[in-house]
PDB file of N, CA and C in Angstrom:
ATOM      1  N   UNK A   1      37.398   6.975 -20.046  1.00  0.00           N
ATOM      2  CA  UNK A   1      37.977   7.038 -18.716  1.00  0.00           C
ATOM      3  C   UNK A   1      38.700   5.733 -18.428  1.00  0.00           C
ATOM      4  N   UNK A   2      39.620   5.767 -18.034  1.00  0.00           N
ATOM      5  CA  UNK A   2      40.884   4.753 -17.516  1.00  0.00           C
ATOM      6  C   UNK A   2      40.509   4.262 -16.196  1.00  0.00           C
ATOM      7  N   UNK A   3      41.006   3.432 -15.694  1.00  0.00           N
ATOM      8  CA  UNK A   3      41.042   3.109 -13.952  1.00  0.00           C
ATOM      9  C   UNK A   3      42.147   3.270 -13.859  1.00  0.00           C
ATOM     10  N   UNK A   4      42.642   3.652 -12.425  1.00  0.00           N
ATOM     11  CA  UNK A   4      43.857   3.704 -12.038  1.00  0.00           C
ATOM     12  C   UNK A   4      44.471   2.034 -11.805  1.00  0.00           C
ATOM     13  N   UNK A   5      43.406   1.596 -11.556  1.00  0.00           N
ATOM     14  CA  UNK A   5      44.498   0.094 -10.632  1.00  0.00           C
ATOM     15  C   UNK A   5      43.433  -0.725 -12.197  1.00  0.00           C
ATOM     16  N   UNK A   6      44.097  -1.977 -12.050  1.00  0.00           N
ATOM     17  CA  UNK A   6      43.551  -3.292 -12.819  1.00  0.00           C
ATOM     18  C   UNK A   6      41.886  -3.715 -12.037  1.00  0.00           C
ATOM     19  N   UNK A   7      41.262  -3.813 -13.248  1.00  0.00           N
ATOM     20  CA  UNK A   7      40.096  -3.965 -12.626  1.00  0.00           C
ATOM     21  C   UNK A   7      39.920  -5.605 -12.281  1.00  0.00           C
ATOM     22  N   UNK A   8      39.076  -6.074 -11.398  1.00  0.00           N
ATOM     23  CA  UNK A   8      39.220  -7.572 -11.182  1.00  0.00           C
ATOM     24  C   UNK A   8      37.644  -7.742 -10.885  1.00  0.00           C
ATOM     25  N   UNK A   9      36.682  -8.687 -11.549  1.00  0.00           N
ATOM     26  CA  UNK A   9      35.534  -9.209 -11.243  1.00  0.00           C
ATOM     27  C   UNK A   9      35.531  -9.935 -10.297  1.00  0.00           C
ATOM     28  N   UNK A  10      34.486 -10.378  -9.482  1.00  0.00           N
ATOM     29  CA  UNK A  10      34.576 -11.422  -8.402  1.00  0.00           C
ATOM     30  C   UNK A  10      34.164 -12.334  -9.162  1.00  0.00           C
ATOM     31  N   UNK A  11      34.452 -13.762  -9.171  1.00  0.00           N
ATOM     32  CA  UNK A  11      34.141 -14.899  -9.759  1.00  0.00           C
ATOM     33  C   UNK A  11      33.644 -15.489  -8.562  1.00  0.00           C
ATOM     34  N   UNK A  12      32.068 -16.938  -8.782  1.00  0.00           N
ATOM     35  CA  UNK A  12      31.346 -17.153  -8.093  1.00  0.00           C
ATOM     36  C   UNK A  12      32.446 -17.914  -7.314  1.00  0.00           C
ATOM     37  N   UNK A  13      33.905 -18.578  -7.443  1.00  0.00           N
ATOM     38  CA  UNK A  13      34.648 -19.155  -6.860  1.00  0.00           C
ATOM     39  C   UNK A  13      35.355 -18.705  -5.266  1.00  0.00           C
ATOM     40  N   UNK A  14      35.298 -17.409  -5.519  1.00  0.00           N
ATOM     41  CA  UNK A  14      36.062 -15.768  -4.443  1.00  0.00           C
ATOM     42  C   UNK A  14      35.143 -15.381  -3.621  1.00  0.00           C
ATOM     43  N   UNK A  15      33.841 -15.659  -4.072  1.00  0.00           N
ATOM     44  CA  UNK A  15      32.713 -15.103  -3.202  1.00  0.00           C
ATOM     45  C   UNK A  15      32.788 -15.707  -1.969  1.00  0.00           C
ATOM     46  N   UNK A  16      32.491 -14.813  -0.706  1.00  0.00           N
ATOM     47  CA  UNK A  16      32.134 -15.365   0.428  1.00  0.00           C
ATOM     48  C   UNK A  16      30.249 -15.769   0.525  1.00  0.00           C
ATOM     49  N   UNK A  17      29.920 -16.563   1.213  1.00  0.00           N
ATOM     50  CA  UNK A  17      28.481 -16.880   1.323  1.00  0.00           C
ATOM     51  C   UNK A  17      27.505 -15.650   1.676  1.00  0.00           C
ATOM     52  N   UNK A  18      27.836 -14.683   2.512  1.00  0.00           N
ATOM     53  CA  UNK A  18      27.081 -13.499   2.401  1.00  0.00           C
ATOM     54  C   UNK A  18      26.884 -13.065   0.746  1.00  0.00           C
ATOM     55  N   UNK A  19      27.653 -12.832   0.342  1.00  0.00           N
ATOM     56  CA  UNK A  19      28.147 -12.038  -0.934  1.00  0.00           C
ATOM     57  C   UNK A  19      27.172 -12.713  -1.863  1.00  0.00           C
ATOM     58  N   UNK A  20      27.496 -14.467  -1.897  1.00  0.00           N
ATOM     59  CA  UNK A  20      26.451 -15.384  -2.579  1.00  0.00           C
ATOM     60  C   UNK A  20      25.145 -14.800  -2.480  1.00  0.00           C
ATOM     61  N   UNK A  21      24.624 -15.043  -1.081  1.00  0.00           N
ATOM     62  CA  UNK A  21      23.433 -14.807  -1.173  1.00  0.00           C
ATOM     63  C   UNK A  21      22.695 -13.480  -1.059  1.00  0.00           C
ATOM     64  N   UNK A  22      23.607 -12.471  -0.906  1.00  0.00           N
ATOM     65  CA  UNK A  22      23.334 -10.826  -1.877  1.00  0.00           C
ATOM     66  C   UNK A  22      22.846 -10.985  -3.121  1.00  0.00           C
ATOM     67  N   UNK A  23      23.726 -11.825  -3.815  1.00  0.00           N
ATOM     68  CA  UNK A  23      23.846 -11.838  -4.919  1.00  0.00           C
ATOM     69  C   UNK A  23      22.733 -12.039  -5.994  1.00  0.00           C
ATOM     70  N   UNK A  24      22.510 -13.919  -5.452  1.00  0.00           N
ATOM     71  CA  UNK A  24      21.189 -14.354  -5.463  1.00  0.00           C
ATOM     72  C   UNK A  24      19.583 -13.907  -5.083  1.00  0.00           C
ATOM     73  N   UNK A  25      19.665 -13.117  -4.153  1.00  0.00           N
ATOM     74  CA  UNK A  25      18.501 -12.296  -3.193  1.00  0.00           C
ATOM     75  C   UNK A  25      17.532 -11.726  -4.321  1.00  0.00           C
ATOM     76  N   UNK A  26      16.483 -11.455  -4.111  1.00  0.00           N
ATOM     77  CA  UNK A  26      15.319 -10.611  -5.184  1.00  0.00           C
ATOM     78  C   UNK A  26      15.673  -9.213  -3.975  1.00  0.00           C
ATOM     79  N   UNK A  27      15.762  -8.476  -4.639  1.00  0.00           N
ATOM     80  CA  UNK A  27      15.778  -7.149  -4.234  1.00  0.00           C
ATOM     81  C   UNK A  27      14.552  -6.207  -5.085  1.00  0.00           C
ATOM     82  N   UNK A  28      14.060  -5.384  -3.411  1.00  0.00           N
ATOM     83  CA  UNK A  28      12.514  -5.003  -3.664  1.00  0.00           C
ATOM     84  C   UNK A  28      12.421  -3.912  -4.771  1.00  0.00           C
ATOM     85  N   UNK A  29      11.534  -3.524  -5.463  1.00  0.00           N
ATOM     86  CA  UNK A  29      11.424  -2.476  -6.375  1.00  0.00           C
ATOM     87  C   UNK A  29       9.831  -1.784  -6.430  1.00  0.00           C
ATOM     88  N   UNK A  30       9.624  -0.783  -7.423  1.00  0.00           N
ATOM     89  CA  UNK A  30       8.236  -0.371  -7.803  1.00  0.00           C
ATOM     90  C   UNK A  30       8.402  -0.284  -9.143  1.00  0.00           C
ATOM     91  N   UNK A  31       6.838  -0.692  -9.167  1.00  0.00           N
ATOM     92  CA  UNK A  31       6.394  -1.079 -10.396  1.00  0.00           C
ATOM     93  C   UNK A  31       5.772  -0.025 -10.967  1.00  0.00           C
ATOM     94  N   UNK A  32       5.763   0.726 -12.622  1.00  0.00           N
ATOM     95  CA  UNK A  32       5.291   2.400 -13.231  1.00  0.00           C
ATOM     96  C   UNK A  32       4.114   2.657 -12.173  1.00  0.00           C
ATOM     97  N   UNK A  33       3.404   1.606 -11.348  1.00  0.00           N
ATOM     98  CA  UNK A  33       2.010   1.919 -10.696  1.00  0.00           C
ATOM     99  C   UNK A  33       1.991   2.461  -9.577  1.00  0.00           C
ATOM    100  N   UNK A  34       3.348   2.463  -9.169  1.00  0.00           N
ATOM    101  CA  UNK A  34       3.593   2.806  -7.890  1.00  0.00           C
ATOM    102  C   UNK A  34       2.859   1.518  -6.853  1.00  0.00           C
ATOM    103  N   UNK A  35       3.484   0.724  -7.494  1.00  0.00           N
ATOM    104  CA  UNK A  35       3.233  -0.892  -6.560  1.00  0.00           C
ATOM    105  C   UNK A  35       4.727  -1.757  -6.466  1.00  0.00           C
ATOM    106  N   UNK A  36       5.013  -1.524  -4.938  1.00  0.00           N
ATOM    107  CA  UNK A  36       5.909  -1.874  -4.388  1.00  0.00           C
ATOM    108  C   UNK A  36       6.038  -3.351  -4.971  1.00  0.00           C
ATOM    109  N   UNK A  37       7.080  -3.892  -5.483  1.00  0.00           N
ATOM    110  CA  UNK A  37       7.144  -5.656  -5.325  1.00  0.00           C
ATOM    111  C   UNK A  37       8.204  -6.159  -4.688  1.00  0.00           C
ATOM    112  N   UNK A  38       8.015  -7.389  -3.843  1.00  0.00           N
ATOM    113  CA  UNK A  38       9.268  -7.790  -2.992  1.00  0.00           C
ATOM    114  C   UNK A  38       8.509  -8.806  -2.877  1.00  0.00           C
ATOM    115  N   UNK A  39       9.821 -10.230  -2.193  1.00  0.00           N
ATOM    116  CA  UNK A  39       9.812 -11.122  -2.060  1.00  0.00           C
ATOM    117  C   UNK A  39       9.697 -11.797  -0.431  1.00  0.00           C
ATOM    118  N   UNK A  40       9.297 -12.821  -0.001  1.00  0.00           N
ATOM    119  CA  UNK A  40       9.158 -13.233   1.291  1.00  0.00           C
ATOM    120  C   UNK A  40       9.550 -14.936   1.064  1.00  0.00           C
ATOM    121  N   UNK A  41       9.827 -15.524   2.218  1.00  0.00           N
ATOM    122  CA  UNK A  41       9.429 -16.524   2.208  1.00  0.00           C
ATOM    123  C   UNK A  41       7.893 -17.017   2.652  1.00  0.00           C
ATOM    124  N   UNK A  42       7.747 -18.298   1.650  1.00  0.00           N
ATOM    125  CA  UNK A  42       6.355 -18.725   2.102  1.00  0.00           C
ATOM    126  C   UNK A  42       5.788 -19.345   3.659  1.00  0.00           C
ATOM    127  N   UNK A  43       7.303 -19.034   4.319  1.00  0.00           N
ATOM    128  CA  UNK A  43       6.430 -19.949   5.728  1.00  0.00           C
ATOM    129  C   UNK A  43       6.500 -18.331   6.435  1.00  0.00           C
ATOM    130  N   UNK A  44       6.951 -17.337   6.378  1.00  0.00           N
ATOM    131  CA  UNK A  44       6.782 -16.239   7.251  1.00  0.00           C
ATOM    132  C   UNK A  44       5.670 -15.583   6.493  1.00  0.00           C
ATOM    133  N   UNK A  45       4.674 -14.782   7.858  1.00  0.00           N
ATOM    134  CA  UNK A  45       3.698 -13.890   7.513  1.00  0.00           C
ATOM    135  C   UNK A  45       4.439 -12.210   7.602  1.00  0.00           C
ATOM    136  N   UNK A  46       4.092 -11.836   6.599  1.00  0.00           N
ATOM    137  CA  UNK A  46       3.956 -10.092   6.224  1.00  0.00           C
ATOM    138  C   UNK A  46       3.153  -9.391   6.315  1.00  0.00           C
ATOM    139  N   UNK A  47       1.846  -9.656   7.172  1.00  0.00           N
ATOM    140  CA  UNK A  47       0.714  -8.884   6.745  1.00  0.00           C
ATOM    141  C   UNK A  47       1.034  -7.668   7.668  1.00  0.00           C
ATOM    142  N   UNK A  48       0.474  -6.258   6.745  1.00  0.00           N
ATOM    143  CA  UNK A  48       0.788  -5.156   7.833  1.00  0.00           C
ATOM    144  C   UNK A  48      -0.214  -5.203   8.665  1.00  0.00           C
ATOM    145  N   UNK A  49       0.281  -4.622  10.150  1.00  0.00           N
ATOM    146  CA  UNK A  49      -0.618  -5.074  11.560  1.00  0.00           C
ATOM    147  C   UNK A  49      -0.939  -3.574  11.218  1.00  0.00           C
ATOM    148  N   UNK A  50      -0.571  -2.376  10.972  1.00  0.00           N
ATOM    149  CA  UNK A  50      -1.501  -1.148  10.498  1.00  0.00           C
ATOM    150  C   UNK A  50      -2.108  -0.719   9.550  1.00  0.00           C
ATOM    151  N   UNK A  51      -1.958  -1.712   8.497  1.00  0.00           N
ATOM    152  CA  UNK A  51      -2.742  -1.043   7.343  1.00  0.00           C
ATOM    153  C   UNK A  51      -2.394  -0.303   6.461  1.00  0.00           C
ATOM    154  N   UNK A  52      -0.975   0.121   6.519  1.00  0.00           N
ATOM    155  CA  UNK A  52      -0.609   1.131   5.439  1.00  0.00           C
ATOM    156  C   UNK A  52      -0.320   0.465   4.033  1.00  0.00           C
ATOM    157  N   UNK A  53      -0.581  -0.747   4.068  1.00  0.00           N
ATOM    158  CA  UNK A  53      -0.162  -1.684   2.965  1.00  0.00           C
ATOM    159  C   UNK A  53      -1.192  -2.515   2.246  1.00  0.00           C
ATOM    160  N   UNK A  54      -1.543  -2.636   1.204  1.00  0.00           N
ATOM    161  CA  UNK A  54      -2.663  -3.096   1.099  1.00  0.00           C
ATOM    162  C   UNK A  54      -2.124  -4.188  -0.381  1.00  0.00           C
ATOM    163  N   UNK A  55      -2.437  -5.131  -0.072  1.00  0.00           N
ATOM    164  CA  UNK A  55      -2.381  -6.296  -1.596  1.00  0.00           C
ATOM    165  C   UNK A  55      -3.010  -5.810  -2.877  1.00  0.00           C
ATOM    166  N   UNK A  56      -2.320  -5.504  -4.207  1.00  0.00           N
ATOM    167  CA  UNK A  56      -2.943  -5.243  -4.818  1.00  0.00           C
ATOM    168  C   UNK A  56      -3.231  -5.730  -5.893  1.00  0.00           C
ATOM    169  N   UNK A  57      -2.384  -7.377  -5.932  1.00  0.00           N
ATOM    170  CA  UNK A  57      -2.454  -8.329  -7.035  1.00  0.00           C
ATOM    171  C   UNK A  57      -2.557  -9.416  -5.942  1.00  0.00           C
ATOM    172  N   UNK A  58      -2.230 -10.758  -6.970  1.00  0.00           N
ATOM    173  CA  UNK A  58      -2.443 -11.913  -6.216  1.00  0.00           C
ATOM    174  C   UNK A  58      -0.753 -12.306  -6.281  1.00  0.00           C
ATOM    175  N   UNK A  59      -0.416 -12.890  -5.068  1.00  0.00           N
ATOM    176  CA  UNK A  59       1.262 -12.853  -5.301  1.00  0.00           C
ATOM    177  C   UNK A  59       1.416 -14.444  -6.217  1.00  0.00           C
ATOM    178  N   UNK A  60       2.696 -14.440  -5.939  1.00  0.00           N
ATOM    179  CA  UNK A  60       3.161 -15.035  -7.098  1.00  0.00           C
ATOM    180  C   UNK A  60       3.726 -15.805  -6.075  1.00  0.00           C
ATOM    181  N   UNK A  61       3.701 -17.817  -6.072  1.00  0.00           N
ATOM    182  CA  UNK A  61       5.299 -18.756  -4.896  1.00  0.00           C
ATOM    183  C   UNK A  61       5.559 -19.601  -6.295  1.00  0.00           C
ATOM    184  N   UNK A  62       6.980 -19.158  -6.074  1.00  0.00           N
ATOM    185  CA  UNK A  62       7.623 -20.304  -6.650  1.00  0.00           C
ATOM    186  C   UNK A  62       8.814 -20.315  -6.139  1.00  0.00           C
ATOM    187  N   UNK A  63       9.243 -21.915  -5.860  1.00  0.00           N
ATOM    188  CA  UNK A  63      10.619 -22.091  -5.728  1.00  0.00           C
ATOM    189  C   UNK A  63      11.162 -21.698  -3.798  1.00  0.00           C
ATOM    190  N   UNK A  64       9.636 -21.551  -2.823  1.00  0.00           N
ATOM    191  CA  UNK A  64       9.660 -21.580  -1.564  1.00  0.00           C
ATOM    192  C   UNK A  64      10.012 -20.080  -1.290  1.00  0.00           C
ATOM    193  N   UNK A  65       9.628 -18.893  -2.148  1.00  0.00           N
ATOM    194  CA  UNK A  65       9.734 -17.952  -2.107  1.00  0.00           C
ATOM    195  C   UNK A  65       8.242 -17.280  -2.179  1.00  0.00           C
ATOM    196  N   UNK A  66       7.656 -16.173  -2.196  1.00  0.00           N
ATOM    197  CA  UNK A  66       6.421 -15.803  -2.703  1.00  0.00           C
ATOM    198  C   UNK A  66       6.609 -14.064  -3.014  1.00  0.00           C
ATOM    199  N   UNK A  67       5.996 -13.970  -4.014  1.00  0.00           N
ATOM    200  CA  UNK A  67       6.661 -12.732  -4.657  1.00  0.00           C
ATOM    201  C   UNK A  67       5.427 -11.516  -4.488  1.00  0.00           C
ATOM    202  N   UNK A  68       5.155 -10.360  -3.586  1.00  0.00           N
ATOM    203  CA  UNK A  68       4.199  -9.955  -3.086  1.00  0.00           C
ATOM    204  C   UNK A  68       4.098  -8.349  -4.458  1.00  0.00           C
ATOM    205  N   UNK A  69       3.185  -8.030  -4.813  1.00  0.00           N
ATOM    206  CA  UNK A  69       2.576  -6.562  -5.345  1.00  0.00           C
ATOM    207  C   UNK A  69       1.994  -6.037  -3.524  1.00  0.00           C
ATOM    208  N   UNK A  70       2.354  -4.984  -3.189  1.00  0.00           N
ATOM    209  CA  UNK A  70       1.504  -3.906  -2.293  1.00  0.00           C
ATOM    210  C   UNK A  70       1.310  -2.790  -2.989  1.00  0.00           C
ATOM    211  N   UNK A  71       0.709  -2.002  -2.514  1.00  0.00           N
ATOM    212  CA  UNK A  71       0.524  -0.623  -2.344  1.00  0.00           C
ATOM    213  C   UNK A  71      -0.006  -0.054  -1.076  1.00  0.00           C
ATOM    214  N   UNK A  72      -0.014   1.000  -1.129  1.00  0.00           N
ATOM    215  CA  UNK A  72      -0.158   1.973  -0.043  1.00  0.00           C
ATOM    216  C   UNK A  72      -1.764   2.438   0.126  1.00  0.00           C
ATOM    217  N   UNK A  73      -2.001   2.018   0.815  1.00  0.00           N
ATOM    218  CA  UNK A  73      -3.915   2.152   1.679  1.00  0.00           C
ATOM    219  C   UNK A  73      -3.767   3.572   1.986  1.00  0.00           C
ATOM    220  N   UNK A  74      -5.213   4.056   1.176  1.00  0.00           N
ATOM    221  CA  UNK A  74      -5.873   5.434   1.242  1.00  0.00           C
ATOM    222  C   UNK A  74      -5.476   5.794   3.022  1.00  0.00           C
ATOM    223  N   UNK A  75      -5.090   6.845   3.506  1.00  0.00           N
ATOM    224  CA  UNK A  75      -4.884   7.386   4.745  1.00  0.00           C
ATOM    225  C   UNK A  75      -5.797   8.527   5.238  1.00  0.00           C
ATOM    226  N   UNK A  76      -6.870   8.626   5.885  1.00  0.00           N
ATOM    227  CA  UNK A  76      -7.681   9.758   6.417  1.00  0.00           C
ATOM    228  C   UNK A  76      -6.911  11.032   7.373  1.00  0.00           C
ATOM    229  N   UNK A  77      -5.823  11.743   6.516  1.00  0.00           N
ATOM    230  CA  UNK A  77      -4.843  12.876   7.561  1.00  0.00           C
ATOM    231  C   UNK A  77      -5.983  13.232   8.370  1.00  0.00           C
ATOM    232  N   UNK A  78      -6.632  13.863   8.394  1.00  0.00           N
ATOM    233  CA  UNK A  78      -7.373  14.101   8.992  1.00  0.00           C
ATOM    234  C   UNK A  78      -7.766  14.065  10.526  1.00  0.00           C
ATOM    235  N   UNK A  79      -8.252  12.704  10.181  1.00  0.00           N
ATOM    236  CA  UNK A  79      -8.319  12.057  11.318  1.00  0.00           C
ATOM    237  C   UNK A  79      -7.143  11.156  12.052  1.00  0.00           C
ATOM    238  N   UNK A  80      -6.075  11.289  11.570  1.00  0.00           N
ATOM    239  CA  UNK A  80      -4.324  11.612  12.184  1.00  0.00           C
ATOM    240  C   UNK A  80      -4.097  12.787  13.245  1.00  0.00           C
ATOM    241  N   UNK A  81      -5.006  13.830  12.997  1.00  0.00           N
ATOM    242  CA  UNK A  81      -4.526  14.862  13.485  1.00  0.00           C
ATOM    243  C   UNK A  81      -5.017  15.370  15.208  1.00  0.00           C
ATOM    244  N   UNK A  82      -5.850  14.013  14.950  1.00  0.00           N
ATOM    245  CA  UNK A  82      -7.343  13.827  15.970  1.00  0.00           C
ATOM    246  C   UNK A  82      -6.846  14.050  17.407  1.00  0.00           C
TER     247      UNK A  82
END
């Protein structure tokens, strides 16, 4: 397959500072365990105020970042329905 127009990369020179720090950013994923991983900074708190989130490793700081494993806390439907 061809492109119609000339293709052009952005070079780190063209970038605007949003774009930079897209760029740079850890963007969140899951792990085969179905364990969410994402990144925070170390001076803000994440803890979930409901519980649907539960730590399931020990995180990881380096570099003024801290790199979190969650998963998802057992839910009683049940007693949702109450």
């Amino acid at each position: 397959m061809q492109w119609p127009y000339a293709k052009k990369p952005k070079a780190d020179d063209t970038m605007i500072e949003t774009d930079k720090a897209y760029h740079a950013s850890f963007k969140p994923g899951w792990a085969p365990d179905a364990t969410l991983i994402y990144a925070t900074d170390t001076t803000s708190s994440t803890k979930s105020q409901d519980g649907v989130l539960i730590d399931v490793r020990t995180p990881l700081t380096t570099g003024g970042k801290e790199v979190k494993f969650v998963g998802f806390a057992s839910i009683n439907v049940s007693a949702c329905n109450q």
